[in-house]
PDB file of N, CA and C in Angstrom:
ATOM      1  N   UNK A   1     224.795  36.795 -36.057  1.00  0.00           N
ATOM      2  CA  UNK A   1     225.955  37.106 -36.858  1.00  0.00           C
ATOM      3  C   UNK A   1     225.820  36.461 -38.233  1.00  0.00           C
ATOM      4  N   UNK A   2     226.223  37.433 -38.923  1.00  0.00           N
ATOM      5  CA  UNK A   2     225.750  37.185 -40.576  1.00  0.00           C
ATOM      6  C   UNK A   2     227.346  36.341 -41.001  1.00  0.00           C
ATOM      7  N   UNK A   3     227.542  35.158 -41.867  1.00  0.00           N
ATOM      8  CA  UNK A   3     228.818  35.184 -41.987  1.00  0.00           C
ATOM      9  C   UNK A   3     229.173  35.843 -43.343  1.00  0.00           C
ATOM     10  N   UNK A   4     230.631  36.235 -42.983  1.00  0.00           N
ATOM     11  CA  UNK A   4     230.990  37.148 -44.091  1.00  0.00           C
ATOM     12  C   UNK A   4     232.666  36.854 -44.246  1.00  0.00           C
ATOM     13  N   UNK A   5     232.689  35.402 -44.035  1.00  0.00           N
ATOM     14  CA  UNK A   5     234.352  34.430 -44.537  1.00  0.00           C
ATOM     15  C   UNK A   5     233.803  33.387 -45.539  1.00  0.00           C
ATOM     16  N   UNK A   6     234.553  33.354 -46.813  1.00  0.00           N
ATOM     17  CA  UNK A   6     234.315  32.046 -47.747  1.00  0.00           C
ATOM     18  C   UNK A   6     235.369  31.327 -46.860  1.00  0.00           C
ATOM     19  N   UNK A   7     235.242  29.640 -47.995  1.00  0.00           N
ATOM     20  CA  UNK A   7     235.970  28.896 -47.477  1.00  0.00           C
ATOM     21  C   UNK A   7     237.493  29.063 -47.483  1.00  0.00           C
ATOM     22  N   UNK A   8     237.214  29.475 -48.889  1.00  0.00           N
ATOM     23  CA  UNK A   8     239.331  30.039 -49.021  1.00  0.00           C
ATOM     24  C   UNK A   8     240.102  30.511 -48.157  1.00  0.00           C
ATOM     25  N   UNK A   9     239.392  31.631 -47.370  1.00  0.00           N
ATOM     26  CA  UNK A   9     239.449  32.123 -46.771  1.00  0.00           C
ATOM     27  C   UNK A   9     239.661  31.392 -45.193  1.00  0.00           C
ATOM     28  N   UNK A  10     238.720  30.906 -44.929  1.00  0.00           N
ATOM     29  CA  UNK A  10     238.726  29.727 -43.681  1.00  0.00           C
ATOM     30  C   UNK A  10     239.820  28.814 -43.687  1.00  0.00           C
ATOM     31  N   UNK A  11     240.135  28.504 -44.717  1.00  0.00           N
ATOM     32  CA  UNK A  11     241.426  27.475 -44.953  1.00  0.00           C
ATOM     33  C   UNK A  11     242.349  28.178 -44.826  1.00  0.00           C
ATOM     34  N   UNK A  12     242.615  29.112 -45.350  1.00  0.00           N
ATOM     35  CA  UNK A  12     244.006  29.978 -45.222  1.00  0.00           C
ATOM     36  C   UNK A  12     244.082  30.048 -43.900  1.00  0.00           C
ATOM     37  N   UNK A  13     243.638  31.211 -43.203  1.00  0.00           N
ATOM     38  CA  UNK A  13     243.481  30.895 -42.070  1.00  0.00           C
ATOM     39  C   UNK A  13     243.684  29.559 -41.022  1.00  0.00           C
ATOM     40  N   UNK A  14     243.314  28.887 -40.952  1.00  0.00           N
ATOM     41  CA  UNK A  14     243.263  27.410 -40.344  1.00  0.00           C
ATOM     42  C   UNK A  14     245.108  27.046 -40.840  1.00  0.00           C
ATOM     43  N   UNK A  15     244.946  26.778 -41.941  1.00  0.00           N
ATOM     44  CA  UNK A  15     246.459  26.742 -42.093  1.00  0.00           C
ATOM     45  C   UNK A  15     247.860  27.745 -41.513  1.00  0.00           C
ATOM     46  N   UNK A  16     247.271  28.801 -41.622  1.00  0.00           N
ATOM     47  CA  UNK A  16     248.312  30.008 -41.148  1.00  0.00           C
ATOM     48  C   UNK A  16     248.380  29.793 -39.402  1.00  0.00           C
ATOM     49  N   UNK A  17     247.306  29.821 -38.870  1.00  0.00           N
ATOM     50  CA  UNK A  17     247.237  29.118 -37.262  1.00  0.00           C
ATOM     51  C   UNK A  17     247.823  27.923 -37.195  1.00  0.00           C
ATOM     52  N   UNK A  18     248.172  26.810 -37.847  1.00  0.00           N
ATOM     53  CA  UNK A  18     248.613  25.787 -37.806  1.00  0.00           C
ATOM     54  C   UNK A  18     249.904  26.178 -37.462  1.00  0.00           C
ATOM     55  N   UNK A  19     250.923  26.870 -38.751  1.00  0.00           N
ATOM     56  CA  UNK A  19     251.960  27.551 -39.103  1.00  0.00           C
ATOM     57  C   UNK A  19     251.947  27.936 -37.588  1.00  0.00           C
ATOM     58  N   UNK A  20     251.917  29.173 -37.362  1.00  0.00           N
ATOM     59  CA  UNK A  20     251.965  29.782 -36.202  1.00  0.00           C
ATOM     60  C   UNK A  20     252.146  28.859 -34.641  1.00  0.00           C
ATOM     61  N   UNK A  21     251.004  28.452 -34.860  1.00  0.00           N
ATOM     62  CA  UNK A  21     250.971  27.489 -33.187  1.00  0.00           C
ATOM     63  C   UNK A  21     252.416  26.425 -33.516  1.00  0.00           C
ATOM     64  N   UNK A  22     252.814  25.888 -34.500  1.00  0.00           N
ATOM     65  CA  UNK A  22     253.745  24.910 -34.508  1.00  0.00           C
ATOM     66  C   UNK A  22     254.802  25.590 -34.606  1.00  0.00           C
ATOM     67  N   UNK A  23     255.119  26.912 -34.730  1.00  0.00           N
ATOM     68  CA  UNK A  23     256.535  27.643 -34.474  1.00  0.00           C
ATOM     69  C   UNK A  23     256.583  27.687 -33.180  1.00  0.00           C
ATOM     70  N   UNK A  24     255.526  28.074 -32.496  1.00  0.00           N
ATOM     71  CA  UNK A  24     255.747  28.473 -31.190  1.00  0.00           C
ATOM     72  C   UNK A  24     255.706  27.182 -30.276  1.00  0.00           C
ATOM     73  N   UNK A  25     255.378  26.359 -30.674  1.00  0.00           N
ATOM     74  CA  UNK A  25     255.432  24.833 -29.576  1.00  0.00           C
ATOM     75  C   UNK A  25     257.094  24.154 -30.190  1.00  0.00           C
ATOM     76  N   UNK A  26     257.012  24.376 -31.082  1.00  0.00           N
ATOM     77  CA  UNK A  26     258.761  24.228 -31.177  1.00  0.00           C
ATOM     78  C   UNK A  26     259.908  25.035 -30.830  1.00  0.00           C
ATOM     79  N   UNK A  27     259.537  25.729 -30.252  1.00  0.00           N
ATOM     80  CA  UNK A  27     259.836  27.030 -30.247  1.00  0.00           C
ATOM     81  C   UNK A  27     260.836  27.852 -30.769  1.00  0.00           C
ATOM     82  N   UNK A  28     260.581  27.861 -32.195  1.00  0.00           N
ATOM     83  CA  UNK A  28     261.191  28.971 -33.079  1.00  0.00           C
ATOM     84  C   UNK A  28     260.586  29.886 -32.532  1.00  0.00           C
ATOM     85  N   UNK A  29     259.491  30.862 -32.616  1.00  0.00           N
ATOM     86  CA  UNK A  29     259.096  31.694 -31.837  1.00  0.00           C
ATOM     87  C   UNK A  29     258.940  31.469 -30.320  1.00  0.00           C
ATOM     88  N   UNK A  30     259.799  32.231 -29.969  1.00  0.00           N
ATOM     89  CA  UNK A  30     259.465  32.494 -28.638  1.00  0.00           C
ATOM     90  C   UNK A  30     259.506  33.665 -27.778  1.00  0.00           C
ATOM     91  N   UNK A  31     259.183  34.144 -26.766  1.00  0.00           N
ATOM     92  CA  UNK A  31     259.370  35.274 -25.951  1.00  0.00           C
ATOM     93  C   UNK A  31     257.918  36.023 -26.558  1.00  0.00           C
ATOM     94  N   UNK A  32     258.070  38.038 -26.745  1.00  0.00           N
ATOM     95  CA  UNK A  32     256.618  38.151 -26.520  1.00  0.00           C
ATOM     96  C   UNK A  32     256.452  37.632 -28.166  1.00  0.00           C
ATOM     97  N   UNK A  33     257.064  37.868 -29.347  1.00  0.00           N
ATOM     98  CA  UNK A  33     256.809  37.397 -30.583  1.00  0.00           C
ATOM     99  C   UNK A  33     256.005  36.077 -30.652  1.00  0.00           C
ATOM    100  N   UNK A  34     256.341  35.432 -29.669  1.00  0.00           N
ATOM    101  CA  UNK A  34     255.368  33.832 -29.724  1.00  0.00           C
ATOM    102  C   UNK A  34     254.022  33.741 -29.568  1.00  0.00           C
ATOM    103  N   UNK A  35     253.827  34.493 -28.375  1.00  0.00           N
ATOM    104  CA  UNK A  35     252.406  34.549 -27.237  1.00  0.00           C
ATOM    105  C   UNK A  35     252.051  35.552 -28.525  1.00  0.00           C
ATOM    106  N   UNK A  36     252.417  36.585 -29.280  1.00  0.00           N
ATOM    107  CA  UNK A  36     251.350  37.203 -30.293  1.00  0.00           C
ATOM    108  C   UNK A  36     251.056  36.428 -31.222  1.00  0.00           C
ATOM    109  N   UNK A  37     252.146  35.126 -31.870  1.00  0.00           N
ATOM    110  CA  UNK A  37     251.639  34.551 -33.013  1.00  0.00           C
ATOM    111  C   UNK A  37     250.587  33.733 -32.268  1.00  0.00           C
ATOM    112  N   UNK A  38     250.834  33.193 -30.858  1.00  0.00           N
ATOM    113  CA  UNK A  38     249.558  32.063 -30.506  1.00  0.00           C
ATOM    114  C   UNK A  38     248.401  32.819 -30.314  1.00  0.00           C
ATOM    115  N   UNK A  39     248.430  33.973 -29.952  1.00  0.00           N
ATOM    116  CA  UNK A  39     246.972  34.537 -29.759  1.00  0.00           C
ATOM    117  C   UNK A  39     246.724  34.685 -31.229  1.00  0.00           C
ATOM    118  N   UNK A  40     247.004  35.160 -32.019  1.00  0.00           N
ATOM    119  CA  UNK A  40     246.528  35.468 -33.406  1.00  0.00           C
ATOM    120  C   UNK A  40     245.965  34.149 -34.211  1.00  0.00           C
ATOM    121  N   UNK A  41     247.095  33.165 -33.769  1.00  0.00           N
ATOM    122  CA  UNK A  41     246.524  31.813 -34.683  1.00  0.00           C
ATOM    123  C   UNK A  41     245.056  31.336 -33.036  1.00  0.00           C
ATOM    124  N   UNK A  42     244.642  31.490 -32.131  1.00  0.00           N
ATOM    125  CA  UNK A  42     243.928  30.884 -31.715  1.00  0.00           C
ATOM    126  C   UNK A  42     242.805  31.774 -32.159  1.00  0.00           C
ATOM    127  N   UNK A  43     242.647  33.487 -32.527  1.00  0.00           N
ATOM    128  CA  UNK A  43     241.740  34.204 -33.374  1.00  0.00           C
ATOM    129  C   UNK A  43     241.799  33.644 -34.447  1.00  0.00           C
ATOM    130  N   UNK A  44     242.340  33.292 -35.600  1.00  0.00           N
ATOM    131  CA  UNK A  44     242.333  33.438 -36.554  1.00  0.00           C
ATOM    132  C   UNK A  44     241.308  31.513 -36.920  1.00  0.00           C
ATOM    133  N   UNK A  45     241.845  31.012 -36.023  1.00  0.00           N
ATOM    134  CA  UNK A  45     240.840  29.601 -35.333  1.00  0.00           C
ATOM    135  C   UNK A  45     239.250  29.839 -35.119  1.00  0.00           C
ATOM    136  N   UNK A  46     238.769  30.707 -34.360  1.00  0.00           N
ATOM    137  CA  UNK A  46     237.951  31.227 -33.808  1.00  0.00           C
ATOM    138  C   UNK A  46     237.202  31.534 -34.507  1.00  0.00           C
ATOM    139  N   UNK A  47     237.526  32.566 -35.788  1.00  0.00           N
ATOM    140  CA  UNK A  47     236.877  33.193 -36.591  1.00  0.00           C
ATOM    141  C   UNK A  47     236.759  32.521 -38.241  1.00  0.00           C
ATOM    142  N   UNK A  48     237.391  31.449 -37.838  1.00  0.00           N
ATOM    143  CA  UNK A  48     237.218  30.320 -38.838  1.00  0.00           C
ATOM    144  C   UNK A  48     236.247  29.480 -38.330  1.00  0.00           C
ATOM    145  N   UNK A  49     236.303  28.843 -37.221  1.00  0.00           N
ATOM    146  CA  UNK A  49     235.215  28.037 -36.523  1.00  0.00           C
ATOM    147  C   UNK A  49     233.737  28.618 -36.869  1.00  0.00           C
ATOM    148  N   UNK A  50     233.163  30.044 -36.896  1.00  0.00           N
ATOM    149  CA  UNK A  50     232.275  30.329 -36.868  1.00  0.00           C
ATOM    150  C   UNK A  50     231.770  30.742 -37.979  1.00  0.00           C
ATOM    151  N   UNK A  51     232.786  31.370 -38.639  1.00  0.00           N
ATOM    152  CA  UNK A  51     232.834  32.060 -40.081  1.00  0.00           C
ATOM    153  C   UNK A  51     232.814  33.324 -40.316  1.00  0.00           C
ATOM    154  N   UNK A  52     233.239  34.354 -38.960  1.00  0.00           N
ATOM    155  CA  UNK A  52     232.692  35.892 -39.177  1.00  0.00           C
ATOM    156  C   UNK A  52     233.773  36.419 -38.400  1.00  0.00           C
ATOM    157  N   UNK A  53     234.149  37.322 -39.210  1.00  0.00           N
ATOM    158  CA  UNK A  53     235.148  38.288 -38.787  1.00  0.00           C
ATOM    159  C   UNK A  53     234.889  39.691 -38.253  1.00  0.00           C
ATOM    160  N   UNK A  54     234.938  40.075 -37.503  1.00  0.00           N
ATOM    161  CA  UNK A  54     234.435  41.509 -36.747  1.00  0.00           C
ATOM    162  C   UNK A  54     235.442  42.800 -37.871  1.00  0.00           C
ATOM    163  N   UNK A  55     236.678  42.117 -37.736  1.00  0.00           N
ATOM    164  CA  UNK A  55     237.151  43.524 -38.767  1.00  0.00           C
ATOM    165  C   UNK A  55     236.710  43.646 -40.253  1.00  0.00           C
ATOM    166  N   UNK A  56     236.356  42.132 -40.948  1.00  0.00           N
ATOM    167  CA  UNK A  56     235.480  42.304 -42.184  1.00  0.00           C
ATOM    168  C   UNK A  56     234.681  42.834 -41.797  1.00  0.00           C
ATOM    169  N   UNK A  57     233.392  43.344 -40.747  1.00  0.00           N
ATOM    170  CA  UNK A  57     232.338  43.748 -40.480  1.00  0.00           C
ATOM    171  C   UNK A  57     232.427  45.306 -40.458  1.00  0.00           C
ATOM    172  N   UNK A  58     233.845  45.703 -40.164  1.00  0.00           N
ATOM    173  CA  UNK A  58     233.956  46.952 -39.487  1.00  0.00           C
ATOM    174  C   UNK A  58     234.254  47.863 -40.956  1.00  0.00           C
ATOM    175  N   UNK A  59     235.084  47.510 -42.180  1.00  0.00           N
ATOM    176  CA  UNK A  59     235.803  47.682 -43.316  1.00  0.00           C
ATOM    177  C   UNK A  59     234.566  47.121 -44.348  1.00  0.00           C
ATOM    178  N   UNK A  60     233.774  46.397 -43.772  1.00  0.00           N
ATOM    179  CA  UNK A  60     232.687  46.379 -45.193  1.00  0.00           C
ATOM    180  C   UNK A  60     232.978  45.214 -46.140  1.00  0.00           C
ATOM    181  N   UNK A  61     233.955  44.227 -45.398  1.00  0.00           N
ATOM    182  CA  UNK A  61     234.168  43.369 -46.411  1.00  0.00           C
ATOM    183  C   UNK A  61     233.574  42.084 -46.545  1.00  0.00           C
ATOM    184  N   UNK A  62     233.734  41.239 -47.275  1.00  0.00           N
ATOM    185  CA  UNK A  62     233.017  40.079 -46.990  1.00  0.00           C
ATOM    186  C   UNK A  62     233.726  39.308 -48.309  1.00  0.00           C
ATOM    187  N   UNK A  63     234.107  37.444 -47.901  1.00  0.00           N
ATOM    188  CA  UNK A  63     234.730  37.129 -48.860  1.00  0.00           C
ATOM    189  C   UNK A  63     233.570  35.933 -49.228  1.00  0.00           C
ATOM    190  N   UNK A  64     232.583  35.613 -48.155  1.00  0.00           N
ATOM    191  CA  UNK A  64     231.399  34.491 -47.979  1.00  0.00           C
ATOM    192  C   UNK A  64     230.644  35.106 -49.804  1.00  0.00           C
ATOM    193  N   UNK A  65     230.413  33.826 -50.719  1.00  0.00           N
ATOM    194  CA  UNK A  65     229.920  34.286 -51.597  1.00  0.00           C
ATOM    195  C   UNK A  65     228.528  34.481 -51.449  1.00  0.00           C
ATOM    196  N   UNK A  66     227.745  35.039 -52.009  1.00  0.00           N
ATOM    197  CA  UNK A  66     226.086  35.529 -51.859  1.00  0.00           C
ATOM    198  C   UNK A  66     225.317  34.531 -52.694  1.00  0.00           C
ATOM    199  N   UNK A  67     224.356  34.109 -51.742  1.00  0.00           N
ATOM    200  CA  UNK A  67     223.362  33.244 -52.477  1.00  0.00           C
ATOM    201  C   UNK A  67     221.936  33.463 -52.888  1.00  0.00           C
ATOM    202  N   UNK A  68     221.664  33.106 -54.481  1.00  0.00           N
ATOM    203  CA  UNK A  68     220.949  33.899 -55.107  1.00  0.00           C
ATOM    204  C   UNK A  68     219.930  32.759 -55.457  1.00  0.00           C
ATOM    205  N   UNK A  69     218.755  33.103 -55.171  1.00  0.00           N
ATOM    206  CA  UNK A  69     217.550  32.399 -55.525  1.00  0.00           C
ATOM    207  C   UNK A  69     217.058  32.205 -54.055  1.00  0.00           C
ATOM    208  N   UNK A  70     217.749  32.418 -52.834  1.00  0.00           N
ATOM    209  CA  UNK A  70     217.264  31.866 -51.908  1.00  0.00           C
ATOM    210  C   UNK A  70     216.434  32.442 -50.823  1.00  0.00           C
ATOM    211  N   UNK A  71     215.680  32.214 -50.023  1.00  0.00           N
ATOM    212  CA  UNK A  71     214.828  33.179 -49.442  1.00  0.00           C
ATOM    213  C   UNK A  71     215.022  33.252 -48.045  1.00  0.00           C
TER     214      UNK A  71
END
């Protein structure tokens, strides 16, 4: 797997899962609205941990900047 997340990107993320998981352990969110924000923030974890997003892959995107000179 090629990565194709910059860091900005990784942080946002990481932060927005933060957001998320701490609504739902307090439980402002709760019921099925909760269990979707926790699955989303434990993806959105996941794909920060590694650095690659399957739907950037699928849409062609990529926010990882390209490195030039290197072989």
């Amino acid at each position: 797997m090629k990565k194709n997340m910059g860091n900005l990107d990784r942080i946002i993320r990481i932060v927005l899962a933060a957001i998320a998981a701490t609504l739902y352990f307090t439980q402002t969110l709760t019921g099925t609205l909760g269990l979707v924000a926790l699955v989303v923030a434990a993806v959105f974890l996941l794909t920060s941990a590694v650095g690659f997003c399957p739907l950037y892959r699928l849409v062609g995107l990529s926010t990882c900047p390209t490195s030039t000179g290197q072989a």
